[in-house]
PDB file of N, CA and C in Angstrom:
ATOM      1  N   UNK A   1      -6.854 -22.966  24.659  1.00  0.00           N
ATOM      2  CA  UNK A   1      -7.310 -24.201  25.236  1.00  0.00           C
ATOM      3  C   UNK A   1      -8.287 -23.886  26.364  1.00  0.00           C
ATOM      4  N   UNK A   2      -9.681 -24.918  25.954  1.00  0.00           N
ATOM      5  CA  UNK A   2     -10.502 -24.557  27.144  1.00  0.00           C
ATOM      6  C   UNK A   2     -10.032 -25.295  28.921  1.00  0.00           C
ATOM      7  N   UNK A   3      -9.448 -24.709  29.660  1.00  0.00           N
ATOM      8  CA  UNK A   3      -9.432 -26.118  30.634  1.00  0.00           C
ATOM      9  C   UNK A   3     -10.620 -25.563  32.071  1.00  0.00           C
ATOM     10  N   UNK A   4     -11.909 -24.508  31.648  1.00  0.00           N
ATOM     11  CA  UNK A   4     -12.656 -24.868  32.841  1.00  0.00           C
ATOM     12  C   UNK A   4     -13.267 -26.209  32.888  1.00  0.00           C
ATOM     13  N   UNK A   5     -13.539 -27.115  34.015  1.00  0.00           N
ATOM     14  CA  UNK A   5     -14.201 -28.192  33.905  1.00  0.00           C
ATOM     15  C   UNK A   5     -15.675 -27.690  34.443  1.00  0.00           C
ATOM     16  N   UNK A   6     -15.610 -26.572  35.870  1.00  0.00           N
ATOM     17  CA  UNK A   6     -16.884 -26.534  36.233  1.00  0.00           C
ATOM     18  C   UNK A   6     -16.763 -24.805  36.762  1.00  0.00           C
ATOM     19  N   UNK A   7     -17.885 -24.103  36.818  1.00  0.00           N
ATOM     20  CA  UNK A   7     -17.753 -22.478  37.329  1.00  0.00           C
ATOM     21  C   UNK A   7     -17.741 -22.852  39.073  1.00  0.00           C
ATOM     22  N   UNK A   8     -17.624 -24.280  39.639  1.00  0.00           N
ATOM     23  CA  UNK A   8     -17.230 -23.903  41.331  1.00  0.00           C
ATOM     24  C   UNK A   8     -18.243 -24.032  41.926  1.00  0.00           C
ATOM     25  N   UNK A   9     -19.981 -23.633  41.168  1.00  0.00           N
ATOM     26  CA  UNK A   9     -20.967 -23.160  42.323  1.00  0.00           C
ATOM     27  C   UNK A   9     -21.536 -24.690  42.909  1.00  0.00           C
ATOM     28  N   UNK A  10     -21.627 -25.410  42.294  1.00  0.00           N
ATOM     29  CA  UNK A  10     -22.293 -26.916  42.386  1.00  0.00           C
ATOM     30  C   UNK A  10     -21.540 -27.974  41.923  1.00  0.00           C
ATOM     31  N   UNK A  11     -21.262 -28.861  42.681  1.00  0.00           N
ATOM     32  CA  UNK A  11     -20.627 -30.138  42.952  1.00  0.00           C
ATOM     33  C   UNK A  11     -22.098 -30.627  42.790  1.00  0.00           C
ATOM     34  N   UNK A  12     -21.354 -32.343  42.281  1.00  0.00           N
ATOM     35  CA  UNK A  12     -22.210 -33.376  41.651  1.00  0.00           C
ATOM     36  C   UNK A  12     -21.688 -34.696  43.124  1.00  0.00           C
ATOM     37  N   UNK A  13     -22.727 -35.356  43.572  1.00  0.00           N
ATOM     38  CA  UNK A  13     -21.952 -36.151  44.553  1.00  0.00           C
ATOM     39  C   UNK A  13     -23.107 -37.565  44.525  1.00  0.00           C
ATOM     40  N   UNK A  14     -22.697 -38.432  45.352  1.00  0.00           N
ATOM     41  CA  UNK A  14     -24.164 -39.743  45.111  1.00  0.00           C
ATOM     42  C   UNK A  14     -23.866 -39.569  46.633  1.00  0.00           C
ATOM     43  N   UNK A  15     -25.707 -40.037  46.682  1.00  0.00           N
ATOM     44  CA  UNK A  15     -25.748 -40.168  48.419  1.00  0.00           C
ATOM     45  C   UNK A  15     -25.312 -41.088  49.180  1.00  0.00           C
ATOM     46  N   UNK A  16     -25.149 -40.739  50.221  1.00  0.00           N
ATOM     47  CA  UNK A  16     -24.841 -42.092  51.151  1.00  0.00           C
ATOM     48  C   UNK A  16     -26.149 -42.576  52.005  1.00  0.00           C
ATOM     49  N   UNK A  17     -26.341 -43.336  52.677  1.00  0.00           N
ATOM     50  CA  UNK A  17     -27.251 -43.929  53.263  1.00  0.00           C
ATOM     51  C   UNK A  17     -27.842 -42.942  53.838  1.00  0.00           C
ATOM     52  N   UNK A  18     -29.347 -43.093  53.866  1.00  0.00           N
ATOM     53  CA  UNK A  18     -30.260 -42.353  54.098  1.00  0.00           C
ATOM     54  C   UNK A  18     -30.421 -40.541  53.501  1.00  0.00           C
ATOM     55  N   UNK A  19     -29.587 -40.768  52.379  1.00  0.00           N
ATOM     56  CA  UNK A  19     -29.669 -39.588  51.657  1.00  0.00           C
ATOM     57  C   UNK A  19     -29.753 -38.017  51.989  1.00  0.00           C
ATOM     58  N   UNK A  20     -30.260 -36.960  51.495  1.00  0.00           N
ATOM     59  CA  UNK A  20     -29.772 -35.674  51.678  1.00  0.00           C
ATOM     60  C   UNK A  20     -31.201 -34.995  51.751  1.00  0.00           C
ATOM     61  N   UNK A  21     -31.548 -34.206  52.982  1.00  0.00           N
ATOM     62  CA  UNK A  21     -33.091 -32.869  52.779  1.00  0.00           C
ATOM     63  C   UNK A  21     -32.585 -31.836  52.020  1.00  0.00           C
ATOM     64  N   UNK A  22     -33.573 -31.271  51.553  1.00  0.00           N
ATOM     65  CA  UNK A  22     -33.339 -30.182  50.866  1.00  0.00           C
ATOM     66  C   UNK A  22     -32.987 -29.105  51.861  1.00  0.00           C
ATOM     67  N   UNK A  23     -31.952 -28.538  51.173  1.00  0.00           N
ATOM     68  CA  UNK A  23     -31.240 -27.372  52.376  1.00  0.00           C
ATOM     69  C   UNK A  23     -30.414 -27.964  53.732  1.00  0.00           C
ATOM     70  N   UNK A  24     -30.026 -29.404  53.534  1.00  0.00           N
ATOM     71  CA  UNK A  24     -29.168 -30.064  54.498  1.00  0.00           C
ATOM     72  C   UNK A  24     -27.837 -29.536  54.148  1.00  0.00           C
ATOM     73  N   UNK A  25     -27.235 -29.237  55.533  1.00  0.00           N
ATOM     74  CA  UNK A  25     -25.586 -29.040  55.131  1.00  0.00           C
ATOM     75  C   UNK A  25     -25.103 -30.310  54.785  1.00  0.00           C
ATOM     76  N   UNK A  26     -23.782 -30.323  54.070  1.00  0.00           N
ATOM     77  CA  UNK A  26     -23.036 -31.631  53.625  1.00  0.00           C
ATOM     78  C   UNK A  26     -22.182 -31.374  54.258  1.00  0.00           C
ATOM     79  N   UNK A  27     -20.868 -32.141  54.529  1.00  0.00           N
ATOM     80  CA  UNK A  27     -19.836 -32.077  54.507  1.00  0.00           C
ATOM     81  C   UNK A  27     -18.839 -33.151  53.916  1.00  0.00           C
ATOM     82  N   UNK A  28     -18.120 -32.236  52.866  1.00  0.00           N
ATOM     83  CA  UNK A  28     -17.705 -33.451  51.748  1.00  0.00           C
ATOM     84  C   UNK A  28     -16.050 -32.917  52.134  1.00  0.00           C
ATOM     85  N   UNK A  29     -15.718 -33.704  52.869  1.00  0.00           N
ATOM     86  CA  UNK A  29     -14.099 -33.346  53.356  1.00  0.00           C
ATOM     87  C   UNK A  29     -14.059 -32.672  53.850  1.00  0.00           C
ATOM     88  N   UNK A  30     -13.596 -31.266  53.526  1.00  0.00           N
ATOM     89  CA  UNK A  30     -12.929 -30.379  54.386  1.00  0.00           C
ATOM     90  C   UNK A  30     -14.173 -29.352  53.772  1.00  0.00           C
ATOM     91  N   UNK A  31     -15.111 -29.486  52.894  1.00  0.00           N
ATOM     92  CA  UNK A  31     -16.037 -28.626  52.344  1.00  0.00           C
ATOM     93  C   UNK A  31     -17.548 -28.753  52.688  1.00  0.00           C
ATOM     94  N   UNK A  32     -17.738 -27.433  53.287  1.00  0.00           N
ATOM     95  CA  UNK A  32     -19.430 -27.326  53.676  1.00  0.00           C
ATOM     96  C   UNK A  32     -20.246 -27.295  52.157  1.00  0.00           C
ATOM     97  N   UNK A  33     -20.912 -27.490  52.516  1.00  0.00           N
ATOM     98  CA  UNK A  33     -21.949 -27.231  51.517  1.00  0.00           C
ATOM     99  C   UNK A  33     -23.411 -27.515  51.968  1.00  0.00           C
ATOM    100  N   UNK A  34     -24.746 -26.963  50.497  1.00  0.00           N
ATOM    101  CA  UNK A  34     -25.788 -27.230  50.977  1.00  0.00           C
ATOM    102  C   UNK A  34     -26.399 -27.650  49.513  1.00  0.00           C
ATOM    103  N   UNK A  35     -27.698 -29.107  50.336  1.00  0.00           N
ATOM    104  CA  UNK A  35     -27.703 -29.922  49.322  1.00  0.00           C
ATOM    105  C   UNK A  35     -29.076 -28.807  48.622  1.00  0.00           C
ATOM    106  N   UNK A  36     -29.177 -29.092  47.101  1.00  0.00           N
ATOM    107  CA  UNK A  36     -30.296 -27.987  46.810  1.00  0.00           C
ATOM    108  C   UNK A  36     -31.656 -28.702  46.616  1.00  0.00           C
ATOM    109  N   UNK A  37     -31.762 -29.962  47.002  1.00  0.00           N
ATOM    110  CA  UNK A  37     -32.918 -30.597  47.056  1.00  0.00           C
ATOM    111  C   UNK A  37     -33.167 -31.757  47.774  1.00  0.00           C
ATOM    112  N   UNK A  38     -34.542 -32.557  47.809  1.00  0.00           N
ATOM    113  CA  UNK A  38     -33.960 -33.585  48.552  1.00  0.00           C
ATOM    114  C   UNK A  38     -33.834 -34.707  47.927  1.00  0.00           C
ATOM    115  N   UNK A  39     -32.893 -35.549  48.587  1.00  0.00           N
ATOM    116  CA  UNK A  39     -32.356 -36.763  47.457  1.00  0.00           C
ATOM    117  C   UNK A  39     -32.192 -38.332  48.654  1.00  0.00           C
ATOM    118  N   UNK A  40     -32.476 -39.182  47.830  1.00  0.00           N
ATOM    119  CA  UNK A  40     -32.828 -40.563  48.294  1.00  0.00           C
ATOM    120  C   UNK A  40     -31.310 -40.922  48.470  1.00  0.00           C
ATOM    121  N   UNK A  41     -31.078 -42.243  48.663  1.00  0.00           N
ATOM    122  CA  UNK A  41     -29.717 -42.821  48.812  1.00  0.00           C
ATOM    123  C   UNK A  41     -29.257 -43.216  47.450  1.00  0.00           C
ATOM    124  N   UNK A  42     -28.148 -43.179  47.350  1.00  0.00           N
ATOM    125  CA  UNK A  42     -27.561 -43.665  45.698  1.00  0.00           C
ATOM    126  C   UNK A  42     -27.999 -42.783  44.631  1.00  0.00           C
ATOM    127  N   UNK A  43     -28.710 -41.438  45.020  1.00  0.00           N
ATOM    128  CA  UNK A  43     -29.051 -40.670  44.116  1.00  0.00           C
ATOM    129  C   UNK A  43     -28.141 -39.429  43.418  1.00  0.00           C
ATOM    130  N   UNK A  44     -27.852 -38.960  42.417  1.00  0.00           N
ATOM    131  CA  UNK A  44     -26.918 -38.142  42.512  1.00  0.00           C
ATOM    132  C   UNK A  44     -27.718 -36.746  42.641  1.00  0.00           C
ATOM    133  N   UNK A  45     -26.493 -35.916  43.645  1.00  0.00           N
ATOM    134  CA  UNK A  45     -27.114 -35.072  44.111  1.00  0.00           C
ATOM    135  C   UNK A  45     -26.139 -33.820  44.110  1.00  0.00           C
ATOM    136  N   UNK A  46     -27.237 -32.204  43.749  1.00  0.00           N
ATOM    137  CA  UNK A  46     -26.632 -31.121  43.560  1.00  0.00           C
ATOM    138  C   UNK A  46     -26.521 -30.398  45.191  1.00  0.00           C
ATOM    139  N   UNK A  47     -25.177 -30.232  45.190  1.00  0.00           N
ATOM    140  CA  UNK A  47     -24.759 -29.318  46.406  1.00  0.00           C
ATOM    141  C   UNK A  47     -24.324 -28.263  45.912  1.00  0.00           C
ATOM    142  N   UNK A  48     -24.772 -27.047  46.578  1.00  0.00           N
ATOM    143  CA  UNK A  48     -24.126 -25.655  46.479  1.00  0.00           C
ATOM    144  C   UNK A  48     -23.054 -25.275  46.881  1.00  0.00           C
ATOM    145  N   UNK A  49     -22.274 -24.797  46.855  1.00  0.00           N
ATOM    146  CA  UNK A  49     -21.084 -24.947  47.107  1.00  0.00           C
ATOM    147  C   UNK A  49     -20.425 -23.083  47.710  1.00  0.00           C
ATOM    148  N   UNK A  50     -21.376 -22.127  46.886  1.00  0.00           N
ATOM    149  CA  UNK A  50     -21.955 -20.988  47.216  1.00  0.00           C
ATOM    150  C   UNK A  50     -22.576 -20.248  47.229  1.00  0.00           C
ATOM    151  N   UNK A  51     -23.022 -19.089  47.375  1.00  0.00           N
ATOM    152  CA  UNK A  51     -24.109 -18.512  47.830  1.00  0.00           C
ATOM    153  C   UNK A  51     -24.808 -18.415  49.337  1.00  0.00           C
ATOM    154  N   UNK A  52     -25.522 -17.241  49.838  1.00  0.00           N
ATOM    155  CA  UNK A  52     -26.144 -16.961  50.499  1.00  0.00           C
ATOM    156  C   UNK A  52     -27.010 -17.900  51.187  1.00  0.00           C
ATOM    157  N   UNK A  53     -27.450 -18.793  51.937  1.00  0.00           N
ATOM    158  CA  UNK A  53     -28.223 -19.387  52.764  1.00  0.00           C
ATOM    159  C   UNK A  53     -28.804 -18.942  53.837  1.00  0.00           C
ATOM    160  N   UNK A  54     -29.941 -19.658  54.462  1.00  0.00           N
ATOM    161  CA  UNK A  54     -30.762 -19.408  55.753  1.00  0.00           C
ATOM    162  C   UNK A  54     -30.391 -20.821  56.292  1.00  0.00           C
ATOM    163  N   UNK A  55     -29.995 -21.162  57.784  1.00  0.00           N
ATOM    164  CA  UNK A  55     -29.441 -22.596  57.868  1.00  0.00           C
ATOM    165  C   UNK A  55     -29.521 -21.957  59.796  1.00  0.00           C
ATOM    166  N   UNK A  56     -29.448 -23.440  60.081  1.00  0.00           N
ATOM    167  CA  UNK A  56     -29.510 -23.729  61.569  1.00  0.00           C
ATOM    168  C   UNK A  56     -28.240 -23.110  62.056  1.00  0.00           C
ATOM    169  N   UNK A  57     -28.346 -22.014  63.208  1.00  0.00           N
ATOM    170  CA  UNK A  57     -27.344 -21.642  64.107  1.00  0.00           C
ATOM    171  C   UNK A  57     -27.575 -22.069  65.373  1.00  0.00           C
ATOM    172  N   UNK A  58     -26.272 -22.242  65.786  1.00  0.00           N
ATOM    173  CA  UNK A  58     -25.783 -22.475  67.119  1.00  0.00           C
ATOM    174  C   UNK A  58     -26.220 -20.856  68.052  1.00  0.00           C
ATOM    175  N   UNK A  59     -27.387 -21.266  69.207  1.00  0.00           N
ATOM    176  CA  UNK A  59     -27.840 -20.310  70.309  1.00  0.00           C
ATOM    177  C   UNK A  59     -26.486 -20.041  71.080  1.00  0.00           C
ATOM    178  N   UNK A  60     -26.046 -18.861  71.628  1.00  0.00           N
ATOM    179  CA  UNK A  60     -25.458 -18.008  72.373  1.00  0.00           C
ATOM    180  C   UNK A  60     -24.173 -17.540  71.761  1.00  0.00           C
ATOM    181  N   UNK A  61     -24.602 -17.180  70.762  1.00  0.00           N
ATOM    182  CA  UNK A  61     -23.567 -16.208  69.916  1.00  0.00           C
ATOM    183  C   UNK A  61     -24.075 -15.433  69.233  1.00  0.00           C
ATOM    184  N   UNK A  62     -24.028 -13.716  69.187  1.00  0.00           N
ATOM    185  CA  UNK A  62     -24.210 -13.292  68.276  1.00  0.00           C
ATOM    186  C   UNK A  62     -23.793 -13.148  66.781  1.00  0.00           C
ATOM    187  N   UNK A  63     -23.961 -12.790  65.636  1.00  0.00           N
ATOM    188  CA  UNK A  63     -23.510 -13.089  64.804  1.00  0.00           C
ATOM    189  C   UNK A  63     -23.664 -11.801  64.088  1.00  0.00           C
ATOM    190  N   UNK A  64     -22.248 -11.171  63.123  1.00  0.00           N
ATOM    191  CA  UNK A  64     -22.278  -9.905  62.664  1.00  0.00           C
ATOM    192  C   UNK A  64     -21.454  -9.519  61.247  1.00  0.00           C
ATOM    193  N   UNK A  65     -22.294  -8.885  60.142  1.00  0.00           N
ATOM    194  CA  UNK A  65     -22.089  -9.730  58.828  1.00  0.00           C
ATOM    195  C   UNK A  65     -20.376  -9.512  58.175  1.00  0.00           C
ATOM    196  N   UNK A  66     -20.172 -10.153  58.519  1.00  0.00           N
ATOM    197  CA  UNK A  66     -18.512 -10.991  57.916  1.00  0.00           C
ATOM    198  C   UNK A  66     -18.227 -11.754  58.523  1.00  0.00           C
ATOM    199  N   UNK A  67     -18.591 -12.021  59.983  1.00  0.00           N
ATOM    200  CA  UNK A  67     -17.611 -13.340  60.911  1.00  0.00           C
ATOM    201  C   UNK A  67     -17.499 -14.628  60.173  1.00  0.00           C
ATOM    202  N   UNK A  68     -16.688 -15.308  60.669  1.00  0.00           N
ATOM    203  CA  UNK A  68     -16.560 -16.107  60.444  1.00  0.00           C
ATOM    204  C   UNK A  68     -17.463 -17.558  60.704  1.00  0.00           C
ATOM    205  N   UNK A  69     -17.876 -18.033  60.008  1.00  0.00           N
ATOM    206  CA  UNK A  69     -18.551 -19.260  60.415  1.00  0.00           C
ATOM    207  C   UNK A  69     -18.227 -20.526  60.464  1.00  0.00           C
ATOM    208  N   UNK A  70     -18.612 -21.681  61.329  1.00  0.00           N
ATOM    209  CA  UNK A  70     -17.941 -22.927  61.059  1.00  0.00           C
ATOM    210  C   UNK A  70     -19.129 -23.821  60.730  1.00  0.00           C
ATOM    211  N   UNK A  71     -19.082 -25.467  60.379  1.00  0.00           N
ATOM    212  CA  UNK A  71     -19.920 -25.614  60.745  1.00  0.00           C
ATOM    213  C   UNK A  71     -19.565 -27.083  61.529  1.00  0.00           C
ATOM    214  N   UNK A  72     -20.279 -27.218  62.702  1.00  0.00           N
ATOM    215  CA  UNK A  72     -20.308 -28.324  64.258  1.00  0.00           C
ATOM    216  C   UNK A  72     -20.973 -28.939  63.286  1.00  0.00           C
ATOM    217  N   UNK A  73     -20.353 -30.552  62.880  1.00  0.00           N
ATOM    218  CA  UNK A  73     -20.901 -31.773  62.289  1.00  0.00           C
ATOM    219  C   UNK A  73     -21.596 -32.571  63.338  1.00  0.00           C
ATOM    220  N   UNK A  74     -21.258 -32.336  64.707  1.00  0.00           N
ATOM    221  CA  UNK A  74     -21.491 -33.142  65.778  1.00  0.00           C
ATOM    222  C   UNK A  74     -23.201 -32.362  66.171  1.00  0.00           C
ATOM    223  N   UNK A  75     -23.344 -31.468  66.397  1.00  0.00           N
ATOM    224  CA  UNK A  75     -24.599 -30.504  66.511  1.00  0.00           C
ATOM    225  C   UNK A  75     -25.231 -30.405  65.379  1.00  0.00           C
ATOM    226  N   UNK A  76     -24.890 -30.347  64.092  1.00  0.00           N
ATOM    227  CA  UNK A  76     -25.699 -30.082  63.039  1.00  0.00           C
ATOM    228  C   UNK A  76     -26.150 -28.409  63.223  1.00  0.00           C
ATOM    229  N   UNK A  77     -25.217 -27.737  63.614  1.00  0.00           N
ATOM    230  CA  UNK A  77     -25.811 -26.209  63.238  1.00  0.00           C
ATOM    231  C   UNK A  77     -24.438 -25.802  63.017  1.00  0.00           C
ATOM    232  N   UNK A  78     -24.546 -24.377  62.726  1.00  0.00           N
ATOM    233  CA  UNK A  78     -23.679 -23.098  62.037  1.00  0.00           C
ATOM    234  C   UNK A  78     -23.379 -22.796  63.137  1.00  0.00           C
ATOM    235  N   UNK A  79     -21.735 -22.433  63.545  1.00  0.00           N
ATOM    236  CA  UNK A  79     -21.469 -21.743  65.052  1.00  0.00           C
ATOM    237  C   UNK A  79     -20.057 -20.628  64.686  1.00  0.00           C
ATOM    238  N   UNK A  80     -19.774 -19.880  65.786  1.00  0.00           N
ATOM    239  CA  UNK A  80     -18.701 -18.998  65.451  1.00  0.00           C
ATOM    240  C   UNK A  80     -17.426 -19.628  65.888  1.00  0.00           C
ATOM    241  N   UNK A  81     -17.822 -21.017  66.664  1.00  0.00           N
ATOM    242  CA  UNK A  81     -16.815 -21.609  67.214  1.00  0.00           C
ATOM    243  C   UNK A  81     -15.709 -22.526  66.296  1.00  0.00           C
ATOM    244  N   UNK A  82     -14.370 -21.843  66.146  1.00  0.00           N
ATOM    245  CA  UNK A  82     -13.501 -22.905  65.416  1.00  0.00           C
ATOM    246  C   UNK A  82     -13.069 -24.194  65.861  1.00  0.00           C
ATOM    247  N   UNK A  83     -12.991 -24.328  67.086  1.00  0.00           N
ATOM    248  CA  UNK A  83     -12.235 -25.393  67.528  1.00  0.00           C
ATOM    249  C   UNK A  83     -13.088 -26.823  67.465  1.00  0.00           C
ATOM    250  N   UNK A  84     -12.327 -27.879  66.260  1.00  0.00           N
ATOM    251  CA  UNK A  84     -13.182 -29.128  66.319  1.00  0.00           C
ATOM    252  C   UNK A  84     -14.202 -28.942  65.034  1.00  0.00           C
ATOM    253  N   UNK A  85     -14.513 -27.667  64.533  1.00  0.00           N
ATOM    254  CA  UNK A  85     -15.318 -27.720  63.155  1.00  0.00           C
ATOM    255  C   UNK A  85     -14.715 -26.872  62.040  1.00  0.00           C
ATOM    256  N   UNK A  86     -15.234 -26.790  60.999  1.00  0.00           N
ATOM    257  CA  UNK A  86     -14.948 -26.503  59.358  1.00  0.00           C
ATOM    258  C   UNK A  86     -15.685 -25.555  59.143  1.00  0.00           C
ATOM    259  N   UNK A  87     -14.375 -24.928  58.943  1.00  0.00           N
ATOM    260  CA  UNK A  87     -14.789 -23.384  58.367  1.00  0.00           C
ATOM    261  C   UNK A  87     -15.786 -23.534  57.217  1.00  0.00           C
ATOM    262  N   UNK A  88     -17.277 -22.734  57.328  1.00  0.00           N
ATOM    263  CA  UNK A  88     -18.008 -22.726  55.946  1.00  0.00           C
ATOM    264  C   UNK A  88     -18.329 -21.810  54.917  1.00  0.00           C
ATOM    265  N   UNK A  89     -17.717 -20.515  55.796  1.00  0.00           N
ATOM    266  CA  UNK A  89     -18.122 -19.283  55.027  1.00  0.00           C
ATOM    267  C   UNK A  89     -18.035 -17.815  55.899  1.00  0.00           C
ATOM    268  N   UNK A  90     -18.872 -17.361  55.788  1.00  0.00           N
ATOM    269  CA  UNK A  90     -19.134 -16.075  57.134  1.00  0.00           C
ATOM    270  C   UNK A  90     -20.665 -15.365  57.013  1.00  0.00           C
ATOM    271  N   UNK A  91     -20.949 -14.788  58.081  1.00  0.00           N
ATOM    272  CA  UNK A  91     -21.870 -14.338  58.162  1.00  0.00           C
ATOM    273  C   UNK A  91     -22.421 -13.520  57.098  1.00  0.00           C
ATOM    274  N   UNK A  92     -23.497 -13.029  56.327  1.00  0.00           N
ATOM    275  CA  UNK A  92     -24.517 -12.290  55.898  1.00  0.00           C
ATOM    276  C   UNK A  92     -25.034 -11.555  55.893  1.00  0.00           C
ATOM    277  N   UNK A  93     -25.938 -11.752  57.711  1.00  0.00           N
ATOM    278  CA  UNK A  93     -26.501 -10.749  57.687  1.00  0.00           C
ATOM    279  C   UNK A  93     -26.044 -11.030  59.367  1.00  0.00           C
ATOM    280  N   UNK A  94     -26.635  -9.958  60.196  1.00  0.00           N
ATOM    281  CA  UNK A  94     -26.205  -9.922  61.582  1.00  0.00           C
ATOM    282  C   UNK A  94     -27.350 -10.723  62.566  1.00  0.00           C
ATOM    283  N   UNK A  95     -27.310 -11.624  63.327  1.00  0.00           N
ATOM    284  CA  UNK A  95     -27.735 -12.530  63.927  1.00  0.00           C
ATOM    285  C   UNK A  95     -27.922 -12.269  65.683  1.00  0.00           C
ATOM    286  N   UNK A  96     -28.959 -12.107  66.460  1.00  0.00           N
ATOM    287  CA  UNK A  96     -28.502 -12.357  67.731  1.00  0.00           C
ATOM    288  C   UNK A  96     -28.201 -13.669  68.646  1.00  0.00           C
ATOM    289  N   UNK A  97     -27.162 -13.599  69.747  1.00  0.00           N
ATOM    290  CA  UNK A  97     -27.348 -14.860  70.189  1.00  0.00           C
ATOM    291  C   UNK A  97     -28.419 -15.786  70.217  1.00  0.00           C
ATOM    292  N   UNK A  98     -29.680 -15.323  70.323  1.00  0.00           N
ATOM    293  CA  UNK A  98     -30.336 -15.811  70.879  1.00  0.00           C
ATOM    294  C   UNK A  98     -31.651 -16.585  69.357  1.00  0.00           C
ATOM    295  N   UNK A  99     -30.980 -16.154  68.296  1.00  0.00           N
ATOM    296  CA  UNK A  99     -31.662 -16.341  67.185  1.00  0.00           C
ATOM    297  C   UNK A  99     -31.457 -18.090  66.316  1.00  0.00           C
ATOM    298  N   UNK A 100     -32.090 -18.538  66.174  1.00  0.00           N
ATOM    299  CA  UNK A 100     -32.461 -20.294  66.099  1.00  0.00           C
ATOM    300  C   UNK A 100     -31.532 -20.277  64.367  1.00  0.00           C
ATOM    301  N   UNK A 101     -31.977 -19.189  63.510  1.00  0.00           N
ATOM    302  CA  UNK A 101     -31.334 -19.393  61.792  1.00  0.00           C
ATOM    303  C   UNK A 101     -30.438 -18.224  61.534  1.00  0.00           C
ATOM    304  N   UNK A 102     -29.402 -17.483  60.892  1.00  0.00           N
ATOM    305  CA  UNK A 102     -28.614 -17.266  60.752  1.00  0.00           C
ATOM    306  C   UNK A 102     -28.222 -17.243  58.954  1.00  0.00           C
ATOM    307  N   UNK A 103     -27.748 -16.099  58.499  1.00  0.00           N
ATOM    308  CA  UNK A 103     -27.495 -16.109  57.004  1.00  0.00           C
ATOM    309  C   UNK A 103     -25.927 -16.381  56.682  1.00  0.00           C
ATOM    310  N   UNK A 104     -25.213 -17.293  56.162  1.00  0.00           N
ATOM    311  CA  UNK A 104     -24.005 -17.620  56.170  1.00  0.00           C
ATOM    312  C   UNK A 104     -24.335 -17.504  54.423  1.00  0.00           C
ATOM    313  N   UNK A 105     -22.773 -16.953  53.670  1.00  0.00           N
ATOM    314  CA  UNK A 105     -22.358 -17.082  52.385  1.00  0.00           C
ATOM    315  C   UNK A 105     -21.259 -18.004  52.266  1.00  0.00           C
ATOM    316  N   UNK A 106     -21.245 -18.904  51.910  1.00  0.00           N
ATOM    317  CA  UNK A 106     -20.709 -19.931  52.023  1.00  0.00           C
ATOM    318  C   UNK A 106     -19.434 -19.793  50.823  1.00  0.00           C
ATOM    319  N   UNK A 107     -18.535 -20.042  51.487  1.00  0.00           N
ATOM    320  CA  UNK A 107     -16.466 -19.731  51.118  1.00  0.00           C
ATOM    321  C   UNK A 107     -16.485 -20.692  49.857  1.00  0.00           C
ATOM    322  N   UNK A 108     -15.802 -20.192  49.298  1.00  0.00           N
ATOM    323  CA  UNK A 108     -15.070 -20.726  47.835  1.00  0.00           C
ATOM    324  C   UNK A 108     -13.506 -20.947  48.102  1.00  0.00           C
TER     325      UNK A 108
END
């Protein structure tokens, strides 16, 4: 019996108001993700769910490839900080504090 429904990497979702940029993080519950294009409102739309990204980090943290990453819904960037945000994955590649983007592989 076949019972995969999907291989995990991409979720199917419809937008909500004012829709999704390409390479916007989502957050669909308790799950980060990134949308893979850009999409209008009511449109259905492909989110990644994993893989490697380039995405907005949070300034004054360095970053070093396995940490842990979250991501601040309230800031709209990638931070090392848990408290108050959702775990999205971990680091990539190694990041300095002082660096604006950041490579996160985003958790399954």
């Amino acid at each position: 019996m076949n019972t995969l429904v999907s291989s995990g990497k991409t979720v199917e979702v419809v937008t909500p108001s004012g829709g999704y940029g390409s390479g916007q993080p989502v957050l669909l519950g308790s799950i980060v993700g990134i949308s893979a294009n850009k999409y209008a409102q009511n449109d259905t739309a492909v989110i990644y769910l994993v893989g490697a990204h380039k995405v907005a980090k949070a300034s004054g943290a360095a970053w070093a490839v396995g940490d842990k990453i979250y991501w601040d819904d309230t800031a709209k960037v990638f931070t090392k900080t848990a408290t108050s945000n959702t775990l999205a994955g971990y680091a990539w590649a190694a990041a300095l504090s002082a660096d604006a983007t950041g490579v996160i592989f985003l958790r399954q």
